[in-house]
PDB file of N, CA and C in Angstrom:
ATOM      1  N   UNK A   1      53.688 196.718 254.619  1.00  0.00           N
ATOM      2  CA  UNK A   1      52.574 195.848 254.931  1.00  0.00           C
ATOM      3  C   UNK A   1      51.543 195.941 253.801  1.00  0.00           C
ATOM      4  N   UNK A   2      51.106 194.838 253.361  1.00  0.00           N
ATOM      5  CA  UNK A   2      50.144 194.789 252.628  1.00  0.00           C
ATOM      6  C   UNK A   2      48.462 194.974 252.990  1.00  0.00           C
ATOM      7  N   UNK A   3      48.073 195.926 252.230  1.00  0.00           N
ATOM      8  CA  UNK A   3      46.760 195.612 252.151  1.00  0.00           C
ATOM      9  C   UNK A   3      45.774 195.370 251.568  1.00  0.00           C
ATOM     10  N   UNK A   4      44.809 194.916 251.866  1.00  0.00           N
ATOM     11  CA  UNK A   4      44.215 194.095 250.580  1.00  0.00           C
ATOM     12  C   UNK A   4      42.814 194.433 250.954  1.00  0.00           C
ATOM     13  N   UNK A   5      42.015 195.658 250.121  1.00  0.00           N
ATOM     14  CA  UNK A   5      40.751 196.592 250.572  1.00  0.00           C
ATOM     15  C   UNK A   5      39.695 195.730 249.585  1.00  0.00           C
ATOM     16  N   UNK A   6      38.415 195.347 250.962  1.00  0.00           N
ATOM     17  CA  UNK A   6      37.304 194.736 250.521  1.00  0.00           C
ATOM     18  C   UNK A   6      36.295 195.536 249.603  1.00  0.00           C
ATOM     19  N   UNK A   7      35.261 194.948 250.275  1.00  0.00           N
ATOM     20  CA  UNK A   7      34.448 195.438 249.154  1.00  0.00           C
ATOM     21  C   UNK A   7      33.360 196.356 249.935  1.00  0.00           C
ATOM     22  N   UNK A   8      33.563 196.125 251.328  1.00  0.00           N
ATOM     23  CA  UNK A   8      33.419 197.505 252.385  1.00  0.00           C
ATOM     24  C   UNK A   8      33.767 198.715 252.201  1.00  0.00           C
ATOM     25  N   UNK A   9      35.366 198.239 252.218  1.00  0.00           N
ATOM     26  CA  UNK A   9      35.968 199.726 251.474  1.00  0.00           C
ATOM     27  C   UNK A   9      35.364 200.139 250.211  1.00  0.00           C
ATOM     28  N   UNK A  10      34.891 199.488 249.246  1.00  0.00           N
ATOM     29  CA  UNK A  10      34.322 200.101 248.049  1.00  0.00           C
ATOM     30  C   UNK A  10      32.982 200.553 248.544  1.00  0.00           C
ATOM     31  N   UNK A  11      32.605 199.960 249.093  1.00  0.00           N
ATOM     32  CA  UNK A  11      31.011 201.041 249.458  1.00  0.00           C
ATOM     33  C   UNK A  11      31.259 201.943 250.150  1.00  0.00           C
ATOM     34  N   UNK A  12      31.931 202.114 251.072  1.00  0.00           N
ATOM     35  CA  UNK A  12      32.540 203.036 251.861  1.00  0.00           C
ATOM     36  C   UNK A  12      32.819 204.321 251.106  1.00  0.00           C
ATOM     37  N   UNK A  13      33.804 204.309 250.370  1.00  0.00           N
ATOM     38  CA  UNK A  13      34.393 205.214 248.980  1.00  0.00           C
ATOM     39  C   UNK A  13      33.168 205.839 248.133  1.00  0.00           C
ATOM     40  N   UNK A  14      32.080 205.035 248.247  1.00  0.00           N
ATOM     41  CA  UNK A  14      30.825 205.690 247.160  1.00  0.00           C
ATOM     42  C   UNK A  14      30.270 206.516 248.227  1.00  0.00           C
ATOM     43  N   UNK A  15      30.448 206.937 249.255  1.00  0.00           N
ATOM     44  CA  UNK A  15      29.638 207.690 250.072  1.00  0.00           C
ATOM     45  C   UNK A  15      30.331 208.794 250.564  1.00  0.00           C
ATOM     46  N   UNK A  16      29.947 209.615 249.143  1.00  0.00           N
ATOM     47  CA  UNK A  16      30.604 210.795 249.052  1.00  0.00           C
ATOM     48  C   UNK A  16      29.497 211.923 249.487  1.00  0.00           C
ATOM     49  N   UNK A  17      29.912 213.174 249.607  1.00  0.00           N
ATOM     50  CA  UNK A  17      29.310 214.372 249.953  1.00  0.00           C
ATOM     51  C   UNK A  17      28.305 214.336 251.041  1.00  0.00           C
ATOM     52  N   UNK A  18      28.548 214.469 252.245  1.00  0.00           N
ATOM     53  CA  UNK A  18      30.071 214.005 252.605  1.00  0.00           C
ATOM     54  C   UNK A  18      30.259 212.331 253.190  1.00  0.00           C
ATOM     55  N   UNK A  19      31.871 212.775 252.665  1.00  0.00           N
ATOM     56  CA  UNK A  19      32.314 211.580 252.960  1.00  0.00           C
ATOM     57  C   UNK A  19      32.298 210.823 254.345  1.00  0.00           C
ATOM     58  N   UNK A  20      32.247 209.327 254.001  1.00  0.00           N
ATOM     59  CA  UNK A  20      31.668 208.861 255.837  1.00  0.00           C
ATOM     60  C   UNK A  20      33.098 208.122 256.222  1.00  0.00           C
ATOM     61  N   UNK A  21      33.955 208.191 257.284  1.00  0.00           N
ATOM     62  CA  UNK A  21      34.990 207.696 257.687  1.00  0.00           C
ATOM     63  C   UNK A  21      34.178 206.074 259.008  1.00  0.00           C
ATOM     64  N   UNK A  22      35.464 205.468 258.611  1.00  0.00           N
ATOM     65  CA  UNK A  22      35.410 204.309 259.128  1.00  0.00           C
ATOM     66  C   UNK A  22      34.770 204.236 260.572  1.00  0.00           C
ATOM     67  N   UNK A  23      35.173 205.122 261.050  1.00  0.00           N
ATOM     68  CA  UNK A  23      34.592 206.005 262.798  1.00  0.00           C
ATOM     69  C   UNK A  23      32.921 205.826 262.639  1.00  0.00           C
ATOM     70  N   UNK A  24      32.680 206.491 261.782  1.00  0.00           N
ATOM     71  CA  UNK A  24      31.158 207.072 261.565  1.00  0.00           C
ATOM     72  C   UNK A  24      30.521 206.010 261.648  1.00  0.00           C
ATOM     73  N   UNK A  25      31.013 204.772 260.305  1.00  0.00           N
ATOM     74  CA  UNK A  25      30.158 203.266 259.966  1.00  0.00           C
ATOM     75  C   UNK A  25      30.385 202.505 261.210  1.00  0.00           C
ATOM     76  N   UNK A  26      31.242 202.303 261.843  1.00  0.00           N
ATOM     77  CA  UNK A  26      31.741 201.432 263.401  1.00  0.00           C
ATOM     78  C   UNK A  26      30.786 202.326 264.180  1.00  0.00           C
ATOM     79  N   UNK A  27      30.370 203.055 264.256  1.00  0.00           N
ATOM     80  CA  UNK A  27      29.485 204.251 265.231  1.00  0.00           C
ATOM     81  C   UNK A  27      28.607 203.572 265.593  1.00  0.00           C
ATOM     82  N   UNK A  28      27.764 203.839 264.232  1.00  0.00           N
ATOM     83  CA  UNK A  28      26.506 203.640 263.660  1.00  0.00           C
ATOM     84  C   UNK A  28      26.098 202.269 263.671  1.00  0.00           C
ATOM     85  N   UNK A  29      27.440 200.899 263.062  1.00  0.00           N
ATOM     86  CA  UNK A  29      26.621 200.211 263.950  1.00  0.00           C
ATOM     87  C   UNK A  29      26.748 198.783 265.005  1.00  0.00           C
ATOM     88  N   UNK A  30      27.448 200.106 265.785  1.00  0.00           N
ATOM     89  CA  UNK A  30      27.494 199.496 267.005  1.00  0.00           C
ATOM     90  C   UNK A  30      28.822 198.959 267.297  1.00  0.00           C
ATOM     91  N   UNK A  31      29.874 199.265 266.715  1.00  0.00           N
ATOM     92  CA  UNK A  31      31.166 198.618 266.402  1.00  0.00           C
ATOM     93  C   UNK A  31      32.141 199.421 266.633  1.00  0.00           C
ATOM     94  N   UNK A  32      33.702 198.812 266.939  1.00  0.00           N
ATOM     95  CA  UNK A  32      34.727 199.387 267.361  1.00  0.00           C
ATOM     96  C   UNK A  32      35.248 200.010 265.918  1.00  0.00           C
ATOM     97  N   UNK A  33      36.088 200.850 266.115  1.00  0.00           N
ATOM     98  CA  UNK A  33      36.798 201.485 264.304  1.00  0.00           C
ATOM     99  C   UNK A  33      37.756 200.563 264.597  1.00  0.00           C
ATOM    100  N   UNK A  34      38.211 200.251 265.385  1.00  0.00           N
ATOM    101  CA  UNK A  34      39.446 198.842 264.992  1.00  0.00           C
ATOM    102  C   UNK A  34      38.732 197.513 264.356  1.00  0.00           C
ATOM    103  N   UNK A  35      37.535 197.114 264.852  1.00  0.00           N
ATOM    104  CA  UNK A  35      36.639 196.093 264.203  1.00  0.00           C
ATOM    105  C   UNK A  35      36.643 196.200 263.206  1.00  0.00           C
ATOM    106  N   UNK A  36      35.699 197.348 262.597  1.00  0.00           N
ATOM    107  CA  UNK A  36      35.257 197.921 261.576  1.00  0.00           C
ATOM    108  C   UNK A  36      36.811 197.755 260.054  1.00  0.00           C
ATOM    109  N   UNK A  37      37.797 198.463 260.757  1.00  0.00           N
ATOM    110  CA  UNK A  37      38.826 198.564 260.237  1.00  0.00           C
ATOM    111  C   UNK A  37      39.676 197.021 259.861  1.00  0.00           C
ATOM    112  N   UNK A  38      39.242 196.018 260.554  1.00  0.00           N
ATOM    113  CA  UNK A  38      40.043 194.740 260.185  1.00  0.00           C
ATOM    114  C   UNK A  38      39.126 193.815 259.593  1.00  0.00           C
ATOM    115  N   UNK A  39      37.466 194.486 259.502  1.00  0.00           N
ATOM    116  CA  UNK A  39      36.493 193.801 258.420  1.00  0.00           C
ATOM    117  C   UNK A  39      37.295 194.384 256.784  1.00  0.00           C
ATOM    118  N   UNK A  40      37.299 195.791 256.965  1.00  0.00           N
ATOM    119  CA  UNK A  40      37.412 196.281 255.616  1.00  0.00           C
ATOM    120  C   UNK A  40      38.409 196.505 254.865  1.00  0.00           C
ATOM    121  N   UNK A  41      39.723 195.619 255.870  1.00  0.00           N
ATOM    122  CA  UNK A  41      41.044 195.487 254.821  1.00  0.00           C
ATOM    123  C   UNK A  41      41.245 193.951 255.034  1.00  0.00           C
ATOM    124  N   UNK A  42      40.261 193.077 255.300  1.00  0.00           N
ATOM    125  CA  UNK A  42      40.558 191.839 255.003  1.00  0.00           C
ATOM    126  C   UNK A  42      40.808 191.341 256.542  1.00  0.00           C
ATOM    127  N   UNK A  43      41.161 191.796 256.679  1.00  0.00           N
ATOM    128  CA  UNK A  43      42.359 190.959 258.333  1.00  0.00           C
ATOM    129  C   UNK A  43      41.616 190.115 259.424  1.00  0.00           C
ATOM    130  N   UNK A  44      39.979 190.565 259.423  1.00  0.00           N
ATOM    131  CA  UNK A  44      38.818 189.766 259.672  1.00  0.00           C
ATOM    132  C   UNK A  44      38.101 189.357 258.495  1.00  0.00           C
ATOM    133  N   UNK A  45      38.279 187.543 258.640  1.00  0.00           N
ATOM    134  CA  UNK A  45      37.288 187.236 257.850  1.00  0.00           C
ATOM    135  C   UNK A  45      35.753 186.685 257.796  1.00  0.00           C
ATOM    136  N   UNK A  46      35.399 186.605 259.378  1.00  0.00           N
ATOM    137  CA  UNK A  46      34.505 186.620 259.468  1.00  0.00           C
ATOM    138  C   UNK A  46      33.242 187.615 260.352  1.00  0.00           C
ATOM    139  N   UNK A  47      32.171 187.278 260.419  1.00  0.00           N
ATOM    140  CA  UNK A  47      31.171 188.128 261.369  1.00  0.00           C
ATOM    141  C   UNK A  47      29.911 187.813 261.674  1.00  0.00           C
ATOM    142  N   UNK A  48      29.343 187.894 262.449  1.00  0.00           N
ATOM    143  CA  UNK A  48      28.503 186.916 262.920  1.00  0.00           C
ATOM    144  C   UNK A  48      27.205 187.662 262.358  1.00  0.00           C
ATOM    145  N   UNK A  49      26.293 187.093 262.186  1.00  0.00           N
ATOM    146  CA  UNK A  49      24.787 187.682 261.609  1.00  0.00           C
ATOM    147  C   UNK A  49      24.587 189.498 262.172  1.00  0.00           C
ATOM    148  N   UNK A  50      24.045 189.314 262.978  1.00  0.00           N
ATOM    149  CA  UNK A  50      23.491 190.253 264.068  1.00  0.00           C
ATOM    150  C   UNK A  50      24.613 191.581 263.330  1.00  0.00           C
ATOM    151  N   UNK A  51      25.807 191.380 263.774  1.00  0.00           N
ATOM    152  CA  UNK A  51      26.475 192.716 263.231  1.00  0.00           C
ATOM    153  C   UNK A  51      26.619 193.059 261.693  1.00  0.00           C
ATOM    154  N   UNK A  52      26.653 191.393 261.212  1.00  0.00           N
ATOM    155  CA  UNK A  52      26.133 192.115 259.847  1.00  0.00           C
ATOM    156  C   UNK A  52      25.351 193.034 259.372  1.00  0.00           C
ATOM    157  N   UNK A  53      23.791 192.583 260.008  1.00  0.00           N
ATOM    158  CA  UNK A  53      23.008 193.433 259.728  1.00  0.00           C
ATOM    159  C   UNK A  53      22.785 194.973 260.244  1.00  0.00           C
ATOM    160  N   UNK A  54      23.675 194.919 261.467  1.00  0.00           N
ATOM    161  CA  UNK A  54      23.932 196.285 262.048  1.00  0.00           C
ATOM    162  C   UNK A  54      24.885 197.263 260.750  1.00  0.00           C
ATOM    163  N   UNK A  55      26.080 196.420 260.648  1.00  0.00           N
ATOM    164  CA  UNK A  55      26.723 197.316 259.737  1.00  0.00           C
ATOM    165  C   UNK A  55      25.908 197.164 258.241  1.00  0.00           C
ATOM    166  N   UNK A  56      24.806 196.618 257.628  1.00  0.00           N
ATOM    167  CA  UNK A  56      24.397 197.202 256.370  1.00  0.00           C
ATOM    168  C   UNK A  56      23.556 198.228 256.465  1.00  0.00           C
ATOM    169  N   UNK A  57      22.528 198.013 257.881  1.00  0.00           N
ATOM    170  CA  UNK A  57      21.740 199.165 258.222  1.00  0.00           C
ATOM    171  C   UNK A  57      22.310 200.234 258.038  1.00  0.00           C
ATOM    172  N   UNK A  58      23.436 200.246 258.834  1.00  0.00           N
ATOM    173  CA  UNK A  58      24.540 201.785 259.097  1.00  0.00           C
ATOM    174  C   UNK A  58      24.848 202.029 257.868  1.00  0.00           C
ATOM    175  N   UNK A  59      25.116 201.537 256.804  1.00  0.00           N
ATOM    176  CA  UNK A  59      25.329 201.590 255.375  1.00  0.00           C
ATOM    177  C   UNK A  59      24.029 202.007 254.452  1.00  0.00           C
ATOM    178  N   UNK A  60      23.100 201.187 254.888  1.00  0.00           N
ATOM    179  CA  UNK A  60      21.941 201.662 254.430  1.00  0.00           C
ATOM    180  C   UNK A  60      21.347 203.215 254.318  1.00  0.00           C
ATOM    181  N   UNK A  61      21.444 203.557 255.781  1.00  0.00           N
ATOM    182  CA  UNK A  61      21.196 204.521 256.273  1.00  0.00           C
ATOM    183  C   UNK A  61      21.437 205.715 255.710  1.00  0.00           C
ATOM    184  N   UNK A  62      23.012 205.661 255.275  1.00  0.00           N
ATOM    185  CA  UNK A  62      24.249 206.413 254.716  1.00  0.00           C
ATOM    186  C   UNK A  62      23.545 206.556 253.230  1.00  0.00           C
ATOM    187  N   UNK A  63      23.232 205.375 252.221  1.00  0.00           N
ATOM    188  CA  UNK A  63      23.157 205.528 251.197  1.00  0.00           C
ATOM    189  C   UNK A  63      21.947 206.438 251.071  1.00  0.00           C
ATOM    190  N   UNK A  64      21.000 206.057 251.875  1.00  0.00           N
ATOM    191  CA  UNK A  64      19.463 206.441 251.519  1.00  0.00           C
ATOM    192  C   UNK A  64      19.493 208.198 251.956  1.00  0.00           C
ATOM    193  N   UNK A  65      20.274 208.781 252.843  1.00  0.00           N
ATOM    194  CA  UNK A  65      20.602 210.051 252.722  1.00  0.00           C
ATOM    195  C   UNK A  65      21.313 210.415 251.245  1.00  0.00           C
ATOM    196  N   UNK A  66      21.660 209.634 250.524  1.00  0.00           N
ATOM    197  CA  UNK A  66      22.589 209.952 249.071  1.00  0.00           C
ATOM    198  C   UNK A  66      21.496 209.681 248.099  1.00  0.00           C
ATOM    199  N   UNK A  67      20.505 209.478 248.213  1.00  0.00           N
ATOM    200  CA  UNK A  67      19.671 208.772 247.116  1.00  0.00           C
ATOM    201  C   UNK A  67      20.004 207.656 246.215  1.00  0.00           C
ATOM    202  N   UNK A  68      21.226 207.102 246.932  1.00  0.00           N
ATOM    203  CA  UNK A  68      21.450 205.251 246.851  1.00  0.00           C
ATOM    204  C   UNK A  68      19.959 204.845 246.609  1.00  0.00           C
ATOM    205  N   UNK A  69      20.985 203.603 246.359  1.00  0.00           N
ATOM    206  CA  UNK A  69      19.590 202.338 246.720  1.00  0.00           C
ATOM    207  C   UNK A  69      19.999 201.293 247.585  1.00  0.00           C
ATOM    208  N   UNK A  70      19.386 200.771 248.165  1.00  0.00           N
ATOM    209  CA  UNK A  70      19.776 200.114 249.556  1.00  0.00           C
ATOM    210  C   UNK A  70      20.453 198.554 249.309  1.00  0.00           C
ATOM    211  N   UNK A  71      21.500 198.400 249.371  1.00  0.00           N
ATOM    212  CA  UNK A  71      22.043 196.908 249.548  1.00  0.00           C
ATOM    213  C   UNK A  71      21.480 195.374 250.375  1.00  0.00           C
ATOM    214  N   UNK A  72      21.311 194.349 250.036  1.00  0.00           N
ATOM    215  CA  UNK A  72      21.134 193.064 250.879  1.00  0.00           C
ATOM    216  C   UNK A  72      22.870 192.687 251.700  1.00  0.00           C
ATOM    217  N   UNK A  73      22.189 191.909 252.272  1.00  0.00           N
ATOM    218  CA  UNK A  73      23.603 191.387 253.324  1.00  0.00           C
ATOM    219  C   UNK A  73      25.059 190.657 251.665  1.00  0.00           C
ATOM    220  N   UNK A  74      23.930 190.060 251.030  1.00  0.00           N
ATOM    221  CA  UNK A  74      25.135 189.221 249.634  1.00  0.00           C
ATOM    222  C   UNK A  74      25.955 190.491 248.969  1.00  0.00           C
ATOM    223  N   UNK A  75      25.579 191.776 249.016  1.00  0.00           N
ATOM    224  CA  UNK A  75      26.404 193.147 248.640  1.00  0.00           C
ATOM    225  C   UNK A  75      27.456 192.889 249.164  1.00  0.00           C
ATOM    226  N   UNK A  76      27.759 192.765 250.511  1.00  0.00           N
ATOM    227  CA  UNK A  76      28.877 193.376 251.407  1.00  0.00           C
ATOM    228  C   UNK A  76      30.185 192.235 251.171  1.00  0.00           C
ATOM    229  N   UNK A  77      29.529 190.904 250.864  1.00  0.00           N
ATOM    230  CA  UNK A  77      30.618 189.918 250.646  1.00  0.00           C
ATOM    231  C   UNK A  77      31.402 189.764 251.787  1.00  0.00           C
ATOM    232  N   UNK A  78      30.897 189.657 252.770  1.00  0.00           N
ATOM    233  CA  UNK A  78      31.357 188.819 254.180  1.00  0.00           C
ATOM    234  C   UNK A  78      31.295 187.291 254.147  1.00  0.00           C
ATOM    235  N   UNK A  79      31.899 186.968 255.233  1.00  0.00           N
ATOM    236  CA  UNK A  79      31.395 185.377 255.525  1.00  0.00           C
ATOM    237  C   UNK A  79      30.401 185.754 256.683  1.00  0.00           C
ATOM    238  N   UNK A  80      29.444 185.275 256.661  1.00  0.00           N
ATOM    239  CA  UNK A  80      28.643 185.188 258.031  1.00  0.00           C
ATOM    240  C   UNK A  80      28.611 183.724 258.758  1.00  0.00           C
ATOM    241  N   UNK A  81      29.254 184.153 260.196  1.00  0.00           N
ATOM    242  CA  UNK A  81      29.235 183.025 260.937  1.00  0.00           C
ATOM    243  C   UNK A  81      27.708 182.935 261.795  1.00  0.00           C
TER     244      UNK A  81
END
């Protein structure tokens, strides 16, 4: 089976020490790890506002404990329905 890893998965991957599993980001915001998991290998292509912004928060959140810098919704490269 093919998979074909977004650009979720690449932010995902930068959030090292420690590392945050797909569980953690679906946690945080507000989302199933099967959801979460068929945003970030493609298999969902879309998502509606509201959870967008749940899952950049949850991302946000993540980075700003790393001394990131915080992403807009155009980072994540979703479609928003």
């Amino acid at each position: 089976m093919l998979t074909i890893n977004t650009r979720l998965h690449e932010l995902r991957k930068t959030l090292t020490d420690p590392k945050i599993s797909q569980e953690m980001l679906a946690q945080q915001a507000g989302i199933s790890r099967q959801w979460y998991h068929r945003l970030e290998t493609g298999k969902q292509a879309q998502i509606g506002y509201t959870t967008a912004k749940n899952l950049l928060q949850a991302i946000n959140a993540e980075r700003q404990t790393r001394g990131l810098e915080a992403l807009t919704l155009d980072d994540l490269s979703l479609t928003i329905v």
